[in-house]
Protein backbone atom coordinates (compact mmCIF):
# COMPACT_ATOMS: atom_id res chain seq x y z
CA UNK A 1 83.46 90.95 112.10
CA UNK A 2 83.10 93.28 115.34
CA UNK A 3 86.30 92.04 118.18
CA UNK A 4 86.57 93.77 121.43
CA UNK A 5 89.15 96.69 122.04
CA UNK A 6 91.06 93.84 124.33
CA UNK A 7 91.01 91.05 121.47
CA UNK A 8 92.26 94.48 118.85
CA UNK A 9 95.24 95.07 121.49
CA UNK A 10 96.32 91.55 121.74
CA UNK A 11 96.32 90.99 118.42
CA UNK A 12 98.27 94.02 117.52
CA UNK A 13 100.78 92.86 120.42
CA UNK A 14 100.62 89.34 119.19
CA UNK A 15 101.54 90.54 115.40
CA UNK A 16 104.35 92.86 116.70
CA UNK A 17 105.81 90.28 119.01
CA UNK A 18 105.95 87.38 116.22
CA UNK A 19 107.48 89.68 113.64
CA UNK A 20 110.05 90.67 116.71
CA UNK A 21 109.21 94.56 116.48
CA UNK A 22 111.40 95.36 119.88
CA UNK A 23 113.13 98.41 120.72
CA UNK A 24 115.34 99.07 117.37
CA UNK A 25 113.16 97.06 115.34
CA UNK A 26 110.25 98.85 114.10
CA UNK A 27 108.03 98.73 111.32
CA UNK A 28 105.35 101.17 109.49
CA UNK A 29 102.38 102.23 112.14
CA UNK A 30 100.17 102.19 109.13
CA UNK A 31 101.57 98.09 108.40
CA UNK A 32 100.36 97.52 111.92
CA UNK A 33 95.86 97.65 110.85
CA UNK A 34 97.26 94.91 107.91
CA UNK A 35 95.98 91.52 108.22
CA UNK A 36 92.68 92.82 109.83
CA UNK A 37 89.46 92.98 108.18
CA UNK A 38 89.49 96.49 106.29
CA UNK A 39 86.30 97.69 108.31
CA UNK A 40 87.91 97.87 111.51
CA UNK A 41 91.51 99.35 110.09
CA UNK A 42 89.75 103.00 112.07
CA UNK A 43 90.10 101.22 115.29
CA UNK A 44 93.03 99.26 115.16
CA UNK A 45 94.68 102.27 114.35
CA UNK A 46 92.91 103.87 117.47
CA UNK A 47 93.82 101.25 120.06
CA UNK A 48 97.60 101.59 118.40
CA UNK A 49 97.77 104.73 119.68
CA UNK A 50 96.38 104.01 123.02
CA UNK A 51 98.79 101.86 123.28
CA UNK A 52 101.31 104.52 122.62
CA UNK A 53 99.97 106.51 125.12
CA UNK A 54 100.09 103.85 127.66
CA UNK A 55 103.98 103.54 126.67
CA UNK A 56 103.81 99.87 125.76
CA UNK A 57 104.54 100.76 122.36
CA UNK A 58 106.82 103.11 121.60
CA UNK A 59 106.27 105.66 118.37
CA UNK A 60 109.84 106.59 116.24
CA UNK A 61 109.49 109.06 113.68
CA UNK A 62 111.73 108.54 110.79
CA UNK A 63 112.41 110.33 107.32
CA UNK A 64 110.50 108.04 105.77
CA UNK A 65 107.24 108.06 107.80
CA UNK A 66 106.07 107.27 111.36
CA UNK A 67 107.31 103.39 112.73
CA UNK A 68 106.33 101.96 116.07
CA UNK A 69 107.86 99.01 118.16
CA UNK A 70 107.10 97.26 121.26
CA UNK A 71 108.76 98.65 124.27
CA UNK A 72 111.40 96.17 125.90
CA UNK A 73 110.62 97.43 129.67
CA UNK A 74 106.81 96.61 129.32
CA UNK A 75 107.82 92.76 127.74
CA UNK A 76 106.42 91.23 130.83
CA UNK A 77 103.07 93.19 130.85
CA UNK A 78 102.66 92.25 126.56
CA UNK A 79 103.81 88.19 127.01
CA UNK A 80 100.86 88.60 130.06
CA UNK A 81 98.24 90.07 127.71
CA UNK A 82 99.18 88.52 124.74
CA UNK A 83 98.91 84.39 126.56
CA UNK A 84 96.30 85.34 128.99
């Protein structure tokens, strides 16, 4: 199963957005690449961190391991991607 970096990113914002991963909820980044086909876990994880990078989601560091949530100020720019 090969899907497009776009359908990767919407799906990851679609996953985070139904679980309700916004500002001080977070979960595991490595829980994000679960519930996609185990061959393409390399670039979830890599479009995860472009989304980072593009500040729509937003990386915490805790004790327990690195968490990531979808950042509140960007929610109109996700709901756009995510029903477009």
């Amino acid at each position: 199963m090969k899907l497009s970096s776009f359908e990767i990113k919407r799906r990851i914002l679609r996953k985070m957005a139904r679980h309700n991963y916004w500002g001080g909820k977070h979960t595991a980044f490595d829980n994000i690449s679960k519930g996609f086909p185990k061959e393409i876990w390399k670039e979830v994880r890599k479009e995860l961190e472009k989304l980072v990078k593009q500040g729509i989601v937003i990386k915490k560091p805790t004790g327990y391991g690195l968490h990531v949530s979808l950042n509140v100020r960007m929610k109109s720019e996700i709901e756009k991607t995510i029903f477009d």
